[in-house]
Protein backbone atom coordinates (compact mmCIF):
# COMPACT_ATOMS: atom_id res chain seq x y z
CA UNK A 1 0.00 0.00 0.00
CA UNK A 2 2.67 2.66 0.78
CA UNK A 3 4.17 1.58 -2.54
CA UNK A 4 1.19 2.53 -4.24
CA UNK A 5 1.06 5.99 -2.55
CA UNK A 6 4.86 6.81 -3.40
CA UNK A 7 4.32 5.99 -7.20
CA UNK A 8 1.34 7.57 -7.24
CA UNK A 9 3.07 11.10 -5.90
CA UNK A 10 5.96 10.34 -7.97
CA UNK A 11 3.65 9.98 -11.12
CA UNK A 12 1.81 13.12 -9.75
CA UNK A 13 4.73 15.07 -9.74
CA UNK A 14 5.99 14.27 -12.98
CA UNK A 15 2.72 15.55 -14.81
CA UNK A 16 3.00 18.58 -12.75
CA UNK A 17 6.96 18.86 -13.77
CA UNK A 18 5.88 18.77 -17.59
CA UNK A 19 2.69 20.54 -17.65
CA UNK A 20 5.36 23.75 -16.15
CA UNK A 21 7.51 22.87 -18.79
CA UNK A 22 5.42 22.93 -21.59
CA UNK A 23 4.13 26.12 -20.55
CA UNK A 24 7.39 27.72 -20.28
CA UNK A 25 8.45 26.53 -23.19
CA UNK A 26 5.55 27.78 -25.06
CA UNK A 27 4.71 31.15 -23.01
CA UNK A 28 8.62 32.31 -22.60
CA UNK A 29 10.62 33.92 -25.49
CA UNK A 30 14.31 34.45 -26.05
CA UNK A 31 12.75 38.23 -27.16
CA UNK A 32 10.50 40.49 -25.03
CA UNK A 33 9.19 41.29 -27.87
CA UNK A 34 7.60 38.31 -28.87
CA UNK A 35 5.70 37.28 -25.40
CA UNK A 36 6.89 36.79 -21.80
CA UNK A 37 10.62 36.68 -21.11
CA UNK A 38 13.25 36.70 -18.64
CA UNK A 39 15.85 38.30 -20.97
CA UNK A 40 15.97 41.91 -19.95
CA UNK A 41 13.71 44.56 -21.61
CA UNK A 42 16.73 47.18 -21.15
CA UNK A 43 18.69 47.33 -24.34
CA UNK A 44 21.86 45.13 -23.89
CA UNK A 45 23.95 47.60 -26.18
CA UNK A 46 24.25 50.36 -23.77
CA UNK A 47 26.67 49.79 -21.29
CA UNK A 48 26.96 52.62 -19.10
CA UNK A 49 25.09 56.23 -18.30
CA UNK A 50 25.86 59.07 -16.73
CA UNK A 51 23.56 61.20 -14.59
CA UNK A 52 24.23 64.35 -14.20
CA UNK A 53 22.27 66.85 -11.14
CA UNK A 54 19.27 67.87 -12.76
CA UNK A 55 18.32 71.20 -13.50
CA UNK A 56 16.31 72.85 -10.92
CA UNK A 57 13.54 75.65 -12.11
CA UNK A 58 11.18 75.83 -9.10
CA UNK A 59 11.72 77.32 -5.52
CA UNK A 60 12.15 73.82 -3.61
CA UNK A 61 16.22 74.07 -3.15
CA UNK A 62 17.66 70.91 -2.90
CA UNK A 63 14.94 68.51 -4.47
CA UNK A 64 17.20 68.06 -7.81
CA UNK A 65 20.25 66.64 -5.44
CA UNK A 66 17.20 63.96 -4.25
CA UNK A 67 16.19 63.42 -7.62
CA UNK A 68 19.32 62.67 -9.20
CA UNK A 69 20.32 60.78 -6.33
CA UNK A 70 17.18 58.56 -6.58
CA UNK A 71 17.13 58.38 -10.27
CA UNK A 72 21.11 56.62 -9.81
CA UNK A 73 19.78 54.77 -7.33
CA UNK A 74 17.22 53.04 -9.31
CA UNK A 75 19.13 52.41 -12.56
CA UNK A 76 21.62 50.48 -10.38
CA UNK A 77 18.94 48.59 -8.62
CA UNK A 78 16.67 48.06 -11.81
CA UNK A 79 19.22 47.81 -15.06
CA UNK A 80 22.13 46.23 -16.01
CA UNK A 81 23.78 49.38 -16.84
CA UNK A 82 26.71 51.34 -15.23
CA UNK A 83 26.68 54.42 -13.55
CA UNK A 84 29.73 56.41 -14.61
CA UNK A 85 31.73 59.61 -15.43
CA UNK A 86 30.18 61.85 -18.37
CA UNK A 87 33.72 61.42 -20.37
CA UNK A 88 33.02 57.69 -20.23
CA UNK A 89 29.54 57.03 -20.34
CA UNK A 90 27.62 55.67 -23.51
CA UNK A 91 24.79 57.42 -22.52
CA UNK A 92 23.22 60.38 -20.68
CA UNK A 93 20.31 60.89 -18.69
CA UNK A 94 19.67 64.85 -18.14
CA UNK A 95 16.92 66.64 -16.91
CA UNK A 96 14.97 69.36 -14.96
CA UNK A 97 13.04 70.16 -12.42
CA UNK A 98 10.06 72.48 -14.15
CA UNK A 99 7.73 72.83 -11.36
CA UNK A 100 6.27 71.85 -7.57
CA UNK A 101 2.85 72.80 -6.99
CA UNK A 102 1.12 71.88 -3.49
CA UNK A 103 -3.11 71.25 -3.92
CA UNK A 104 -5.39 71.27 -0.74
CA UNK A 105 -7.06 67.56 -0.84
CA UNK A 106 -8.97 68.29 2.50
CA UNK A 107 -10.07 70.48 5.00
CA UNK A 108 -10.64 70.30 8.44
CA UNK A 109 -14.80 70.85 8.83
CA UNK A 110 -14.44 72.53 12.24
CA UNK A 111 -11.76 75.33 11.38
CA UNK A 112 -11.71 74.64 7.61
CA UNK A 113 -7.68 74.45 7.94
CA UNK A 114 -6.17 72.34 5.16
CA UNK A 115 -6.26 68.86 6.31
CA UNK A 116 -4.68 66.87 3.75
CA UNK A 117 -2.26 68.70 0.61
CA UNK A 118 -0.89 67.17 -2.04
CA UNK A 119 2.51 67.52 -4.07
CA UNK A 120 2.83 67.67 -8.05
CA UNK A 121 6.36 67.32 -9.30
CA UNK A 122 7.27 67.64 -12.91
CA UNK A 123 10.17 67.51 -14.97
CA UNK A 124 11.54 67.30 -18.29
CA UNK A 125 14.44 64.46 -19.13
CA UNK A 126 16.48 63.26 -22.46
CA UNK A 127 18.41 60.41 -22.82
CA UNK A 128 21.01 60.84 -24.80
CA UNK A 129 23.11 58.29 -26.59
CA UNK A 130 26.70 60.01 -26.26
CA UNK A 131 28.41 57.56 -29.38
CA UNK A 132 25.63 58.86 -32.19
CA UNK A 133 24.44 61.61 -30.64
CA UNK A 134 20.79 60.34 -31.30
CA UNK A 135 17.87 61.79 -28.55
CA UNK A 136 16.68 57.67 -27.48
CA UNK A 137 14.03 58.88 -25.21
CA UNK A 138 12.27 62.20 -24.71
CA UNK A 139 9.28 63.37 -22.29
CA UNK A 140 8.11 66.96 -21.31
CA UNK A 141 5.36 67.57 -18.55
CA UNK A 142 6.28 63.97 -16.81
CA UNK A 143 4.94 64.06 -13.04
CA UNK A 144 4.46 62.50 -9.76
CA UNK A 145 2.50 63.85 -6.83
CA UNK A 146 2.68 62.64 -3.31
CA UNK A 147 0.00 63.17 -0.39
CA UNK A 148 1.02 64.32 3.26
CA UNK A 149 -0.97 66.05 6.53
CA UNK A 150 0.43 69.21 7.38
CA UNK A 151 -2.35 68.77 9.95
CA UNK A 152 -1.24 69.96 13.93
CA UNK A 153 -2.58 66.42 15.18
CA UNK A 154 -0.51 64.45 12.61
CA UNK A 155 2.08 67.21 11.61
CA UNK A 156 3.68 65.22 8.25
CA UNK A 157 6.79 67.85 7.04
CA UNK A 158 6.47 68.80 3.14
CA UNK A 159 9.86 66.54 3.12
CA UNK A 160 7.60 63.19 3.64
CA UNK A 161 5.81 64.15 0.29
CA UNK A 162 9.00 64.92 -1.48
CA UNK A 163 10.55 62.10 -0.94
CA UNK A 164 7.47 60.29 -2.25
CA UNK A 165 7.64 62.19 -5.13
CA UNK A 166 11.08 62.02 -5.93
CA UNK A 167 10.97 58.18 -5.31
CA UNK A 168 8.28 57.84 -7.53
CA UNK A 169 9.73 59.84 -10.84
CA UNK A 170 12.55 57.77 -10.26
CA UNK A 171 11.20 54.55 -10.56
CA UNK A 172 8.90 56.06 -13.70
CA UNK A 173 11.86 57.66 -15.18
CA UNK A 174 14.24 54.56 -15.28
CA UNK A 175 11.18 52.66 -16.45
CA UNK A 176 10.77 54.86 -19.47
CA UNK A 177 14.99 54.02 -20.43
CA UNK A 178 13.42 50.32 -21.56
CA UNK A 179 14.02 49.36 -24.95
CA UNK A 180 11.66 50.14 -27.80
CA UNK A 181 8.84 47.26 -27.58
């Protein structure tokens, strides 16, 4: 009887075993741009980038240090690529900083105090590749925005929402550097 129960598991987890298989085999391509892969969707050419501090065109001092910082960040974390020196790099991510507005979300009913504000940051990036001197990827008016409560009972700093923000058009900004589909 206990044979019975090991060749039936064994027999169970062959058909399993297969029926993965086959459905890697026939779901999976060599080429993200044929169907599901695990080869990278970043473009294997490029090598190395270089980031330099974005420009900064509204009044928040200090948010294009974050930015840039973040932006690195994620293209180590994210791509295969390099982070290096301008004079070596194969590409170039630049950008700016064109604007932080704040929006009131909510208001306290009692006092009518701002409850809730929100934070819009946009910018305006190119990536450059530095060998041809051909504009890969370009975007104008690209923006996060971030929620915090300035609120005396919770007391969130603007800094909280920045650094949402900032994380955010990171993340969106490396994900844009993906190769052509």
């Amino acid at each position: 009887m206990r044979s019975g129960r090991v060749r039936w598991r064994a027999l169970a987890a062959g058909c399993v075993a297969a029926g993965v298989a086959g459905a890697w085999l026939v779901g999976c391509s060599a080429d993200p741009t044929r169907g599901y892969s695990f080869a990278s969707a970043h473009d294997a050419q490029v090598r190395t980038i270089t980031v330099p501090i974005f420009a900064n065109e509204s009044y928040s001092s200090g948010l294009e240090v974050r930015l840039t910082e973040a932006i690195i960040t994620e293209i180590r974390r994210a791509t295969p690529w390099r982070v290096v020196e301008s004079a070596n790099a194969a590409t170039t991510l630049s950008g700016s900083i064109d604007g932080v507005e704040m929006t009131r979300l909510t208001n306290r009913r009692e006092t009518g105090l701002i409850q809730e504000q929100a934070l819009a940051v946009t910018v305006s990036f190119d990536w450059v590749d530095n060998r041809t001197g051909e504009t890969r990827v370009s975007r104008r008016g690209f923006t996060a925005i971030s929620s915090f409560v300035p609120h005396h009972g919770v007391g969130e700093p603007i800094e909280q929402a920045e650094s949402g923000a900032v994380r955010e058009l990171a993340r969106d900004i490396v994900a844009e550097l993906r190769a052509d589909w």
